[in-house]
C-alpha atoms as a PDB file:
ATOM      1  CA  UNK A   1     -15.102  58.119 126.334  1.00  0.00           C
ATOM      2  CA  UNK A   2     -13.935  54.405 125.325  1.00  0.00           C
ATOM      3  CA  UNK A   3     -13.906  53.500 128.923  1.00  0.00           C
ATOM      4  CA  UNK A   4     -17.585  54.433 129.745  1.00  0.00           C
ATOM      5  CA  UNK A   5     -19.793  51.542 128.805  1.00  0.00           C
ATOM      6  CA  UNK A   6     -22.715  52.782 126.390  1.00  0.00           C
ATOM      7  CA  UNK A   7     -25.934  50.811 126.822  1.00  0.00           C
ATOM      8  CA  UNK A   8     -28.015  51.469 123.380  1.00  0.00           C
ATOM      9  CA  UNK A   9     -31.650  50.643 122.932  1.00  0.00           C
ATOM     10  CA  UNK A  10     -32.146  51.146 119.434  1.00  0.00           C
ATOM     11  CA  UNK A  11     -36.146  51.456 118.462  1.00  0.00           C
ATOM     12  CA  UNK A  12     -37.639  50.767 115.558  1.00  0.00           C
ATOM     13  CA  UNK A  13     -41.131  52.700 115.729  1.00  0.00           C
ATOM     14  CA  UNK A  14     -44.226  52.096 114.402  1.00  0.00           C
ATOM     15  CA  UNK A  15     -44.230  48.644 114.592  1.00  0.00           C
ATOM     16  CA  UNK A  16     -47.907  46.986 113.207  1.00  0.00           C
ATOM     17  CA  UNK A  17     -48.332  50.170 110.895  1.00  0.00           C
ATOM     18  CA  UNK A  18     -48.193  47.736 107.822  1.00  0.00           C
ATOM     19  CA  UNK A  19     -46.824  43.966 106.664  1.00  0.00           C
ATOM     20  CA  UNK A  20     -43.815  46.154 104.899  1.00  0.00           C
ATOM     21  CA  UNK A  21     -42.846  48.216 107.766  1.00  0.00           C
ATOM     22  CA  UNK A  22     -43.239  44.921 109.934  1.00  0.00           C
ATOM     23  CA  UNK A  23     -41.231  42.792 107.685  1.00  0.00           C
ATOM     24  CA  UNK A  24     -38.546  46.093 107.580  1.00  0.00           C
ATOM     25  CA  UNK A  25     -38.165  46.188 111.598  1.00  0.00           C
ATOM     26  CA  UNK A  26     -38.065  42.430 111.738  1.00  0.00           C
ATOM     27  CA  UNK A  27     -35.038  42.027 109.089  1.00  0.00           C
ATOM     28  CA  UNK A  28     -33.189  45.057 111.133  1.00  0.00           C
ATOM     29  CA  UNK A  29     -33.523  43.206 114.369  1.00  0.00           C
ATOM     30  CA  UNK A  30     -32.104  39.408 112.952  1.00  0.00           C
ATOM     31  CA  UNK A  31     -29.002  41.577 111.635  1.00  0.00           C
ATOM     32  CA  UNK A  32     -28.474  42.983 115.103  1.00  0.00           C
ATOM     33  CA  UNK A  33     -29.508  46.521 114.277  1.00  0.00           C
ATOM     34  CA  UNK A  34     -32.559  47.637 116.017  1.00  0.00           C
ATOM     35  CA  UNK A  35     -32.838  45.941 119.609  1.00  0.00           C
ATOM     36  CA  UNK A  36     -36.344  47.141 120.727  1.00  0.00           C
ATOM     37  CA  UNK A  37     -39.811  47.758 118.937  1.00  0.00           C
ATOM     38  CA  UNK A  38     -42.929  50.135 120.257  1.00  0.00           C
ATOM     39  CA  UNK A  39     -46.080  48.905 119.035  1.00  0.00           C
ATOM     40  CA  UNK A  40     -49.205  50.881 117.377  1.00  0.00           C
ATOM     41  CA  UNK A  41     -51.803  48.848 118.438  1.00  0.00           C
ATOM     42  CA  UNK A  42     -54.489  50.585 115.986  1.00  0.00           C
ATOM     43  CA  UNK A  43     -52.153  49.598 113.030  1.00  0.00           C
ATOM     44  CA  UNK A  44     -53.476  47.566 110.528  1.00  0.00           C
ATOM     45  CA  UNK A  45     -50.874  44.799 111.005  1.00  0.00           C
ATOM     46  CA  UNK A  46     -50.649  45.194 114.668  1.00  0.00           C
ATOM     47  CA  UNK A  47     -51.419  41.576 115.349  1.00  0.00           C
ATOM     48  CA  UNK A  48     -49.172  40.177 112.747  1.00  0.00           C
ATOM     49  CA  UNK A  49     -46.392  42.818 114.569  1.00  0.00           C
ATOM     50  CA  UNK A  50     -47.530  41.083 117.763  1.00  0.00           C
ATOM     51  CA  UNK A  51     -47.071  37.515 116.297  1.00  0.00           C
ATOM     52  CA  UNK A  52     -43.666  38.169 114.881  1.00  0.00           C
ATOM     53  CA  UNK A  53     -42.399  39.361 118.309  1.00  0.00           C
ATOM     54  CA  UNK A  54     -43.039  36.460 119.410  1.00  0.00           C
ATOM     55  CA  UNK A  55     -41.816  33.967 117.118  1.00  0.00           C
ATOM     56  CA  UNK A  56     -38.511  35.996 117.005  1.00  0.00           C
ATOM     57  CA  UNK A  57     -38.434  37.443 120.730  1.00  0.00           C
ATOM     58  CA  UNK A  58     -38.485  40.874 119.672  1.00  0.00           C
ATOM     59  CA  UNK A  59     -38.645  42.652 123.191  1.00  0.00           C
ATOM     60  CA  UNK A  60     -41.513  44.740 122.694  1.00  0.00           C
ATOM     61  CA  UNK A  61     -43.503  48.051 124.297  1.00  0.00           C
ATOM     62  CA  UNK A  62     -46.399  50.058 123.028  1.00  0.00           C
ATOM     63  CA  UNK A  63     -46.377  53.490 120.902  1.00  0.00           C
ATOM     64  CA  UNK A  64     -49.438  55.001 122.502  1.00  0.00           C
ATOM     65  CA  UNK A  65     -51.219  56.375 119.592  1.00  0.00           C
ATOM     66  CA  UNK A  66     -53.804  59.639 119.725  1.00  0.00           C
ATOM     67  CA  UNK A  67     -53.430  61.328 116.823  1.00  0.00           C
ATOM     68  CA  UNK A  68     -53.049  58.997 113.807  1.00  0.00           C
ATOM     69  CA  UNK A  69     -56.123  56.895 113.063  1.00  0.00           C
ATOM     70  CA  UNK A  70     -58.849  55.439 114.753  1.00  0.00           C
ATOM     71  CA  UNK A  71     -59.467  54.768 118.193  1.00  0.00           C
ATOM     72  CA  UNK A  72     -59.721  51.347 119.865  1.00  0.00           C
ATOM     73  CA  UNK A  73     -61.804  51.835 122.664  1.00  0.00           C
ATOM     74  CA  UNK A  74     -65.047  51.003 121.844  1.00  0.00           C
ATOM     75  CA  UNK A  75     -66.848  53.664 123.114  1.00  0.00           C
ATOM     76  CA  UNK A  76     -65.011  56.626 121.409  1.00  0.00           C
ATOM     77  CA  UNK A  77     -65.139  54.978 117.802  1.00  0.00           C
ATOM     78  CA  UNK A  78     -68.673  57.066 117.384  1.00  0.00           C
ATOM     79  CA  UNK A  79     -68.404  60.052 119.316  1.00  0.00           C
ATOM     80  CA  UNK A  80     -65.676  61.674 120.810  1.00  0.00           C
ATOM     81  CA  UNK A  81     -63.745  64.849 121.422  1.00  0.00           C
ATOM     82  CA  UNK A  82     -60.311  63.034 120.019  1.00  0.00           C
ATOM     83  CA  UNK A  83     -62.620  62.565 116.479  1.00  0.00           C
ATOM     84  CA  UNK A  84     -62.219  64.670 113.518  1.00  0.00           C
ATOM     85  CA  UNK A  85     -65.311  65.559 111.094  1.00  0.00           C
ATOM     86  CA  UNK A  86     -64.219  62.126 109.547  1.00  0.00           C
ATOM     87  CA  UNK A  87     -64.586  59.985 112.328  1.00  0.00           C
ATOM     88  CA  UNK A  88     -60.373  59.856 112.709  1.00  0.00           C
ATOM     89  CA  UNK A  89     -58.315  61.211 115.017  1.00  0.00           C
ATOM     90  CA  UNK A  90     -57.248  64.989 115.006  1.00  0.00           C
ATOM     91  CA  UNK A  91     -53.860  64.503 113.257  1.00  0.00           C
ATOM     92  CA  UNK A  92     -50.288  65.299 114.232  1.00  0.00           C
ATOM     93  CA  UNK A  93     -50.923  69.166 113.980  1.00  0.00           C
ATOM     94  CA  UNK A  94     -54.598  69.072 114.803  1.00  0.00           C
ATOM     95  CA  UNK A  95     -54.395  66.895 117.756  1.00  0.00           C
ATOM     96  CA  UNK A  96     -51.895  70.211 119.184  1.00  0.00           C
ATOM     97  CA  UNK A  97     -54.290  72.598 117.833  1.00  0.00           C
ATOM     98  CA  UNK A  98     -57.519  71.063 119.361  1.00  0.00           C
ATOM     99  CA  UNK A  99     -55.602  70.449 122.516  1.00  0.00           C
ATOM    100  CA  UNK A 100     -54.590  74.257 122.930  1.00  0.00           C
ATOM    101  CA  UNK A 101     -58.106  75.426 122.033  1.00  0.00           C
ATOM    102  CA  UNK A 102     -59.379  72.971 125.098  1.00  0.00           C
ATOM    103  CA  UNK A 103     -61.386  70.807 122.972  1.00  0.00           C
ATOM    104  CA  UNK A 104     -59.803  67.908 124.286  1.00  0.00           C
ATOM    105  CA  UNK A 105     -61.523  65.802 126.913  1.00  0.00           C
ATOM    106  CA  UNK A 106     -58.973  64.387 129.567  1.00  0.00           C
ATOM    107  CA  UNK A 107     -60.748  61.318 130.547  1.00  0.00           C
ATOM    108  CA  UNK A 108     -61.321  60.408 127.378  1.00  0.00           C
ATOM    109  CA  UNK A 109     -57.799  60.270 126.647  1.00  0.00           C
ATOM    110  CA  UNK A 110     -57.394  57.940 129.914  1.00  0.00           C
ATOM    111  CA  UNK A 111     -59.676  55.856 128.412  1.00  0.00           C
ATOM    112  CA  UNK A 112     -57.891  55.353 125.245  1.00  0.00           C
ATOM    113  CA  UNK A 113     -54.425  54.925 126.731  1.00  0.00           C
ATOM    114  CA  UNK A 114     -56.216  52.392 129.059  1.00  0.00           C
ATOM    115  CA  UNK A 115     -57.367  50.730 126.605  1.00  0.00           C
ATOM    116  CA  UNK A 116     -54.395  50.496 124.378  1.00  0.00           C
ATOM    117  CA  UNK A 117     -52.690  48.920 127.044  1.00  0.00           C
ATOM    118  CA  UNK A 118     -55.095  46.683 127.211  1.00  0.00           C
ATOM    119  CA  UNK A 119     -55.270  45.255 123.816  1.00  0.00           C
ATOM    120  CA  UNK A 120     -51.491  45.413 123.643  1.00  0.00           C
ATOM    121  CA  UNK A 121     -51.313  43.129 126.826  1.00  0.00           C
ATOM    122  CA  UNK A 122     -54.094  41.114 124.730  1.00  0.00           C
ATOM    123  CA  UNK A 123     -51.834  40.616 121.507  1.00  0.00           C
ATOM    124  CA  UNK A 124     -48.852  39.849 123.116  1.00  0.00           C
ATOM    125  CA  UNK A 125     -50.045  38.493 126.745  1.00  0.00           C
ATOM    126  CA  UNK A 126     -47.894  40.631 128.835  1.00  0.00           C
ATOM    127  CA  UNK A 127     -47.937  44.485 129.824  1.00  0.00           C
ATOM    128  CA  UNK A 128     -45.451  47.062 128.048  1.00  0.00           C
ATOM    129  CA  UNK A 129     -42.347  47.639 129.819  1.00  0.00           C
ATOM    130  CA  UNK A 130     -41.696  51.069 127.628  1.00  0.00           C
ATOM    131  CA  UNK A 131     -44.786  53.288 126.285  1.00  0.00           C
ATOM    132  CA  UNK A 132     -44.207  56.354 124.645  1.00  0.00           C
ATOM    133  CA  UNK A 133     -46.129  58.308 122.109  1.00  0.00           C
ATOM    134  CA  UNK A 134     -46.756  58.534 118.312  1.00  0.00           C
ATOM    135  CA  UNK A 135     -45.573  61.606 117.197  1.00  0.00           C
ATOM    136  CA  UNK A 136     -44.765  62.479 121.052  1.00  0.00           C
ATOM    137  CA  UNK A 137     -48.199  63.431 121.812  1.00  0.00           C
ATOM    138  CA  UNK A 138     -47.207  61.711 125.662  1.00  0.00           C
ATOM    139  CA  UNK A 139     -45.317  64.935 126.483  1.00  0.00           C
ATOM    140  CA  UNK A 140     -47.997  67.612 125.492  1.00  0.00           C
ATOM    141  CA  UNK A 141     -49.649  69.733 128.430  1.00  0.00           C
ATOM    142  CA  UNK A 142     -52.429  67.781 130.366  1.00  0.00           C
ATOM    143  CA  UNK A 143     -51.732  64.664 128.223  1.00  0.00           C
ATOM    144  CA  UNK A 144     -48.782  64.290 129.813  1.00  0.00           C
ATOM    145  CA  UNK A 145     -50.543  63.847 133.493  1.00  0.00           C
ATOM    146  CA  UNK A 146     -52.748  61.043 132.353  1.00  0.00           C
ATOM    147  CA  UNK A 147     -50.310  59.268 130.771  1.00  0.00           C
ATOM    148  CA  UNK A 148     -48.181  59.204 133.962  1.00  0.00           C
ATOM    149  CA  UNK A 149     -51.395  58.314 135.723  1.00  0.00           C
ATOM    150  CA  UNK A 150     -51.812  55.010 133.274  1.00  0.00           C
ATOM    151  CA  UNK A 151     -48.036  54.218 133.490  1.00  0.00           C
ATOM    152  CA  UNK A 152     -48.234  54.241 136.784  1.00  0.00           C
ATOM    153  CA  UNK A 153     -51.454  52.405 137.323  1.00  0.00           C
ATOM    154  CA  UNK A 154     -49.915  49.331 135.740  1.00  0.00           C
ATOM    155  CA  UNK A 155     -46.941  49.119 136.795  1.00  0.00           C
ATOM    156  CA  UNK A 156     -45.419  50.499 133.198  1.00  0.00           C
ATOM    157  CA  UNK A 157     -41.705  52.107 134.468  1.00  0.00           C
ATOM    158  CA  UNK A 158     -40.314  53.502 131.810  1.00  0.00           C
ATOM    159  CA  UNK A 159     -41.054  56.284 129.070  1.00  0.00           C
ATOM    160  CA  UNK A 160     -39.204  58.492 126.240  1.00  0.00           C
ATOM    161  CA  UNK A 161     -38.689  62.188 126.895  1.00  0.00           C
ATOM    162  CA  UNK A 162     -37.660  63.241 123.174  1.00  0.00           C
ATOM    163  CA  UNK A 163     -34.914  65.845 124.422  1.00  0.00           C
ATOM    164  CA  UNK A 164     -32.053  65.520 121.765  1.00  0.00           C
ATOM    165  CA  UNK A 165     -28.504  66.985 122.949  1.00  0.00           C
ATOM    166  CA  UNK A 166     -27.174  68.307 119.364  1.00  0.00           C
ATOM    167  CA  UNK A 167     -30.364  69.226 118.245  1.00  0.00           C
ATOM    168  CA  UNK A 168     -29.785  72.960 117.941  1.00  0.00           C
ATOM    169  CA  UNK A 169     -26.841  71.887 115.887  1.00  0.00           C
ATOM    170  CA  UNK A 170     -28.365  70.293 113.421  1.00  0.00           C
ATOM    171  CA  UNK A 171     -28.586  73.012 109.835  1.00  0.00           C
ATOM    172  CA  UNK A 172     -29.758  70.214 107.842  1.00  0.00           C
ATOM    173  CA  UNK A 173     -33.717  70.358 109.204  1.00  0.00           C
ATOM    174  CA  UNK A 174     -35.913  72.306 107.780  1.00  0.00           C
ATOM    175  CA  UNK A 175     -37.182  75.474 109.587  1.00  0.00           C
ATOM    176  CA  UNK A 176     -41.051  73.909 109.537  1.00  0.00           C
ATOM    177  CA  UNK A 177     -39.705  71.045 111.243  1.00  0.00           C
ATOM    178  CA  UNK A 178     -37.462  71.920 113.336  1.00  0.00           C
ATOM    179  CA  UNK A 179     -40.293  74.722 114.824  1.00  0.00           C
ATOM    180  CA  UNK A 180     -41.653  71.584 115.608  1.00  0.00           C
ATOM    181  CA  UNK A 181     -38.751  69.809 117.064  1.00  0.00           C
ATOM    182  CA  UNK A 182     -38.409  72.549 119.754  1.00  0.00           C
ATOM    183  CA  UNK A 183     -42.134  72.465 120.473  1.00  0.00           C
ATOM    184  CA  UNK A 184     -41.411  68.444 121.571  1.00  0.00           C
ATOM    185  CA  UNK A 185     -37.986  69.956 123.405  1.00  0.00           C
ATOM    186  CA  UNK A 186     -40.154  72.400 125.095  1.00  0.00           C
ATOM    187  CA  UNK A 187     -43.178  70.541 125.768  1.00  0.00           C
ATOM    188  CA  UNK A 188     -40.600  67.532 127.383  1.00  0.00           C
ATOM    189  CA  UNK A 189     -38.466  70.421 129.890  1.00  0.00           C
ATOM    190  CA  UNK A 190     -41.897  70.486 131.092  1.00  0.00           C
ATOM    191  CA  UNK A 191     -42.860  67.005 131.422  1.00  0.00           C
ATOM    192  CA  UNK A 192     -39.977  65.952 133.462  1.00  0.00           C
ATOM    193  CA  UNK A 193     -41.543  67.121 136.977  1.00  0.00           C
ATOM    194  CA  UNK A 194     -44.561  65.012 136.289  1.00  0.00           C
ATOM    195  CA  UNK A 195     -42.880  61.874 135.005  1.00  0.00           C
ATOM    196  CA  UNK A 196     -40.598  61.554 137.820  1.00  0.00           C
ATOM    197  CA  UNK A 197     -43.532  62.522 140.488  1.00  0.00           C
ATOM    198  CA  UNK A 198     -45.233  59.336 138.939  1.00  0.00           C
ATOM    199  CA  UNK A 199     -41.832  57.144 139.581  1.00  0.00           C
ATOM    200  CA  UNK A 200     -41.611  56.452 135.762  1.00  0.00           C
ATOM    201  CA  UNK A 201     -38.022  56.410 134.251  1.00  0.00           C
ATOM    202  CA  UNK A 202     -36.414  56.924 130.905  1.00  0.00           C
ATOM    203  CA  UNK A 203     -32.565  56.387 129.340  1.00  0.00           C
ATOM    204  CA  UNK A 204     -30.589  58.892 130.149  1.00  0.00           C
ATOM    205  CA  UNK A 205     -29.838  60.613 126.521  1.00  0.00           C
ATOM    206  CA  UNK A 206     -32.539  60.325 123.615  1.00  0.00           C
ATOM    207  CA  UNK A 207     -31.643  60.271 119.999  1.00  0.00           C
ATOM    208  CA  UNK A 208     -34.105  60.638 116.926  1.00  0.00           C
ATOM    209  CA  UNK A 209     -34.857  63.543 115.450  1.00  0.00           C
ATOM    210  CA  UNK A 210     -31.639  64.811 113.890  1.00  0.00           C
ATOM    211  CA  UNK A 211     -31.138  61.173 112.324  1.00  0.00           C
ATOM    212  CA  UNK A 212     -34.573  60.787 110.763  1.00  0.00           C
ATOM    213  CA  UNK A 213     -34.969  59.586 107.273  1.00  0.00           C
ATOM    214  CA  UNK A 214     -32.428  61.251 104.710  1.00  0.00           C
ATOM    215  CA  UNK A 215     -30.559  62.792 107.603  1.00  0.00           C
ATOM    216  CA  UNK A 216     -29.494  59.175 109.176  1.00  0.00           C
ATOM    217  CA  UNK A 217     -26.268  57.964 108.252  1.00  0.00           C
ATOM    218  CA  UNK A 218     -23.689  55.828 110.041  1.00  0.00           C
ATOM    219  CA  UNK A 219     -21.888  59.139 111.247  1.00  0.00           C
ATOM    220  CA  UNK A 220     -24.957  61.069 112.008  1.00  0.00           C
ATOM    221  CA  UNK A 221     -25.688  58.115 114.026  1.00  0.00           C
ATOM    222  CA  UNK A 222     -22.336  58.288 115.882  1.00  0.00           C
ATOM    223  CA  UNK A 223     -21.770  61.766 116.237  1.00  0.00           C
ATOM    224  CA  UNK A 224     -25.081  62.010 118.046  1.00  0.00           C
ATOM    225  CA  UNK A 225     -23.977  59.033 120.576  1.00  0.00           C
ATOM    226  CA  UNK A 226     -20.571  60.873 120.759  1.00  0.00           C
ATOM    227  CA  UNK A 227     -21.695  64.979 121.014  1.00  0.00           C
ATOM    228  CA  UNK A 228     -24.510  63.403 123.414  1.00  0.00           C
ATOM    229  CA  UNK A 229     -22.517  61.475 125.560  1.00  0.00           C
ATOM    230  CA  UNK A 230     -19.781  64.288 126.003  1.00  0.00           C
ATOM    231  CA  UNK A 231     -22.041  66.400 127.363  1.00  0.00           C
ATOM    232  CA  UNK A 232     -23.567  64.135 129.667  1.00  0.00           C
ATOM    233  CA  UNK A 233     -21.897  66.190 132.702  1.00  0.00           C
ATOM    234  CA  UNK A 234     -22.144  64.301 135.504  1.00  0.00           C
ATOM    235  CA  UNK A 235     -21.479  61.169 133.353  1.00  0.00           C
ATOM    236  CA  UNK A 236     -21.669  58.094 135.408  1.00  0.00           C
ATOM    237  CA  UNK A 237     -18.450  56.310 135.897  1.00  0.00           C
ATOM    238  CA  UNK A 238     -19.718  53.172 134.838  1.00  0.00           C
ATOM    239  CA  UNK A 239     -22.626  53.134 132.036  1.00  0.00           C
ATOM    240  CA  UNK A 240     -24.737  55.688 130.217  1.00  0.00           C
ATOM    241  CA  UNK A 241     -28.388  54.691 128.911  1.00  0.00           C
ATOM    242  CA  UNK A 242     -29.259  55.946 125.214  1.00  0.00           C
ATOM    243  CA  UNK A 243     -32.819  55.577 123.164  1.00  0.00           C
ATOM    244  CA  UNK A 244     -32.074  56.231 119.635  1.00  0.00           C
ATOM    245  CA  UNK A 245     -35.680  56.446 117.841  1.00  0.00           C
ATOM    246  CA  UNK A 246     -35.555  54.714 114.091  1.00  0.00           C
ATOM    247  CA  UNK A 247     -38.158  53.762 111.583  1.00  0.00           C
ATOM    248  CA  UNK A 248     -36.995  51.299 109.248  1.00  0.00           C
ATOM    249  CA  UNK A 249     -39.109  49.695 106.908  1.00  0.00           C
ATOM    250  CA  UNK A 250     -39.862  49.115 103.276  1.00  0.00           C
ATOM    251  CA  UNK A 251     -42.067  51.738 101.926  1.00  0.00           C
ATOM    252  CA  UNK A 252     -45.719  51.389 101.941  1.00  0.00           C
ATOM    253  CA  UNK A 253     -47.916  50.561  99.467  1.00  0.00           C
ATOM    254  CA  UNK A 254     -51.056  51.467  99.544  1.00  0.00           C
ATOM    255  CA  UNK A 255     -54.011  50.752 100.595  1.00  0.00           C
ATOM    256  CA  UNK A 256     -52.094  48.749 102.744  1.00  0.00           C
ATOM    257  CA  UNK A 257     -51.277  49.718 106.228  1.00  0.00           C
ATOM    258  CA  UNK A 258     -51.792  52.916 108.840  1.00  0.00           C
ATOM    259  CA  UNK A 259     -53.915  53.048 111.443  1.00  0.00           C
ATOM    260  CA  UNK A 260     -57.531  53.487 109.588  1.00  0.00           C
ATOM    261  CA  UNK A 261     -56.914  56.328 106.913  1.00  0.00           C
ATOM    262  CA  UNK A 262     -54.377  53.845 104.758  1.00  0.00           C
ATOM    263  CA  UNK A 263     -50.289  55.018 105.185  1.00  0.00           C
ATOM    264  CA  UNK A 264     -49.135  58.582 105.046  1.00  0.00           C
ATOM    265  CA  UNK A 265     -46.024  60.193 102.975  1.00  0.00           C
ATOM    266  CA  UNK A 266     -43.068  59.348 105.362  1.00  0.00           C
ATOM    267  CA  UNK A 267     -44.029  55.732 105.394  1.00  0.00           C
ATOM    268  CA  UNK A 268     -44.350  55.836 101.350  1.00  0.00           C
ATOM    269  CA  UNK A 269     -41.377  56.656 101.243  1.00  0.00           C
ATOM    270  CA  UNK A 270     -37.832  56.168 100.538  1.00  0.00           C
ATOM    271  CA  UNK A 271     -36.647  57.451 103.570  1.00  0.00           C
ATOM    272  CA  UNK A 272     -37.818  54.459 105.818  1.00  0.00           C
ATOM    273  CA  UNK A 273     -35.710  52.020 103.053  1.00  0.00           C
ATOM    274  CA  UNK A 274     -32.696  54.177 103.753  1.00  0.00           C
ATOM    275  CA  UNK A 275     -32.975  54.125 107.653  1.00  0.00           C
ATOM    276  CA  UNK A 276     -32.902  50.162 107.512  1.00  0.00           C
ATOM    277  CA  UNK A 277     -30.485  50.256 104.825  1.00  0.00           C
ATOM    278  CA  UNK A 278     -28.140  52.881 106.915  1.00  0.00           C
ATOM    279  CA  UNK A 279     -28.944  50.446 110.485  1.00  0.00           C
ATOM    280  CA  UNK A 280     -27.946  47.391 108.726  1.00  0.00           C
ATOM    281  CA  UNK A 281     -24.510  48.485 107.827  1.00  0.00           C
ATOM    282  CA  UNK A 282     -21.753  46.393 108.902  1.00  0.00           C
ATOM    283  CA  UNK A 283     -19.369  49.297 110.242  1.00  0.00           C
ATOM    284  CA  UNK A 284     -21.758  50.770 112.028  1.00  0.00           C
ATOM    285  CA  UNK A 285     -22.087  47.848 114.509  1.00  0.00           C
ATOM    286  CA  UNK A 286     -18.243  47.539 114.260  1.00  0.00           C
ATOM    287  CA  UNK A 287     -18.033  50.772 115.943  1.00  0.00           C
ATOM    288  CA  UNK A 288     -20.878  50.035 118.182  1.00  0.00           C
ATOM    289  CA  UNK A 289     -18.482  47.303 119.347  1.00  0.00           C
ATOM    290  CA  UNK A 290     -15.013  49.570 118.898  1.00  0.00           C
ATOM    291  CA  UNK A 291     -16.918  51.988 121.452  1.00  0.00           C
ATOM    292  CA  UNK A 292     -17.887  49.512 123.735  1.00  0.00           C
ATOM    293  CA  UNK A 293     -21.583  50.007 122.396  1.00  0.00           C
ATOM    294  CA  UNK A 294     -24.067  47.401 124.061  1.00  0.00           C
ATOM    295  CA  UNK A 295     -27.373  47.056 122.270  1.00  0.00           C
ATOM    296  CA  UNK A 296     -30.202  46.352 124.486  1.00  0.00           C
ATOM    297  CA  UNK A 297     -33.568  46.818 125.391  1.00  0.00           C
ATOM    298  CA  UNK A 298     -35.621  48.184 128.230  1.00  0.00           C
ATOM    299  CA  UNK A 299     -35.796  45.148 130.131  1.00  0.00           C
ATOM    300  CA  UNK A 300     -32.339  45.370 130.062  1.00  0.00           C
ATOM    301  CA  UNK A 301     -31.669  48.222 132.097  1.00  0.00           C
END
């Protein structure tokens, strides 16, 4: 296990959802701790995000959003079939439920993905070379077709398929959330076929959802690279790709920040302040370094 060189891209999500959140990420990736950001592009401090990449050569990709929010096309601001009663998008939950009721229409999804790439290569002048989704809506039946369809149009390689290796072994998640855990797991088994039709790529372990907010600690953290790694079968003989999903931040206040609505409970909370407290610990990138733990980003790979 020491010998087998562990490249880590550690992500700090949400990036642009507010100027706290932003300022959060930024401070983890000066003190080495996060190595890679996705982007919500219909956050309210998504061009400040996009600025601060830049000044501090954050390697960046975009968090392709559908369900939190408002859109950013245009065109499906007024009427759409990814709108709400309220003029916002469907919601975590209701974005599933209206999808599974076929009230969802396909091309208008394109369109939005399209043009989130769009204003993502417009705020940071270059393409994403990682998209995933917010709140993992990429991997959902039919979504998950035209999203490989966008990646692929633009050259985008690589994604995040949110299965987590100990994830069944995890006691400490609440049965709620951890019916919805397996509904990602499930819903990403099946996305595989498509992704890799479409040429697109993605590390070879994910990380995320068993380290979330109060469940992250320094040994979660490395007892999910370790359980993970072990059961990487055929491991390669030389290095092993991991994503390990993180949002650090300092809470929200409100109104400040989300995408349209103002910020929901998670980012409130004190959760996010305890992630990038947790990341920032000196021991933990001591044993990064003790396991011969590389952080690095996509463009790394």
């Amino acid at each position: 296990l020491r010998m087998l060189q562990v490249k880590l891209i550690v992500t700090g999500d949400d990036f642009g959802y507010c100027p706290r959140r932003n300022q959060g990420i930024v401070d983890c990736f000066l003190a080495g701790a996060v190595s890679n950001v996705s982007l919500l592009v219909n956050g309210s401090a998504a061009a400040d995000a996009a600025k601060l990449a830049k000044r501090y050569n954050i390697p960046i990709g975009l968090h392709a959003n559908l369900s939190e929010g408002s859109p950013v096309c245009e065109i499906l601001k007024t009427n759409s079939s990814l709108l709400n009663q309220d003029g916002f998008f469907h919601g975590k939950m209701g974005f599933r439920t209206a999808l599974s009721k076929g009230l969802l229409n396909m091309s208008e999804v394109k369109q939005e993905l399209k043009a989130q790439v769009e204003l993502f290569h417009e705020l940071t002048g270059h393409l994403p070379p990682h998209m995933d989704g917010h709140q993992h809506v990429h991997v959902l039946p039919e979504v998950r077709h035209v999203f490989a369809e966008v990646l692929e149009e633009y050259g985008i390689k690589y994604t995040r398929v949110p299965i987590e290796p100990g994830l069944h072994n995890c006691d400490q998640i609440p049965p709620s959330l951890m019916d919805f855990y397996l509904g990602v797991e499930e819903d990403s088994f099946n996305t595989v076929d498509v992704f890799r039709k479409h040429g697109i790529r993605w590390p070879d372990i994910y990380i995320g959802l068993s380290t979330m907010g109060r469940n992250m600690s320094v040994s979660s953290i490395l007892s999910a690279i370790d359980s993970a790694v072990l059961q990487l079968t055929a491991a390669p003989s030389s290095a092993v790709t991991i994503e390990l999903m993180v949002h650090p931040g300092y809470p929200s206040v409100p109104p400040l920040g989300g995408c349209g609505e103002g910020p929901d409970d998670f980012s409130q909370s004190w959760e996010r302040l305890h992630e990038l407290q947790t990341l920032i610990k000196p021991e933990l990138q001591s044993h990064y370094k003790s396991r011969n733990i590389q952080l690095c980003s996509f463009k790394d790979l």
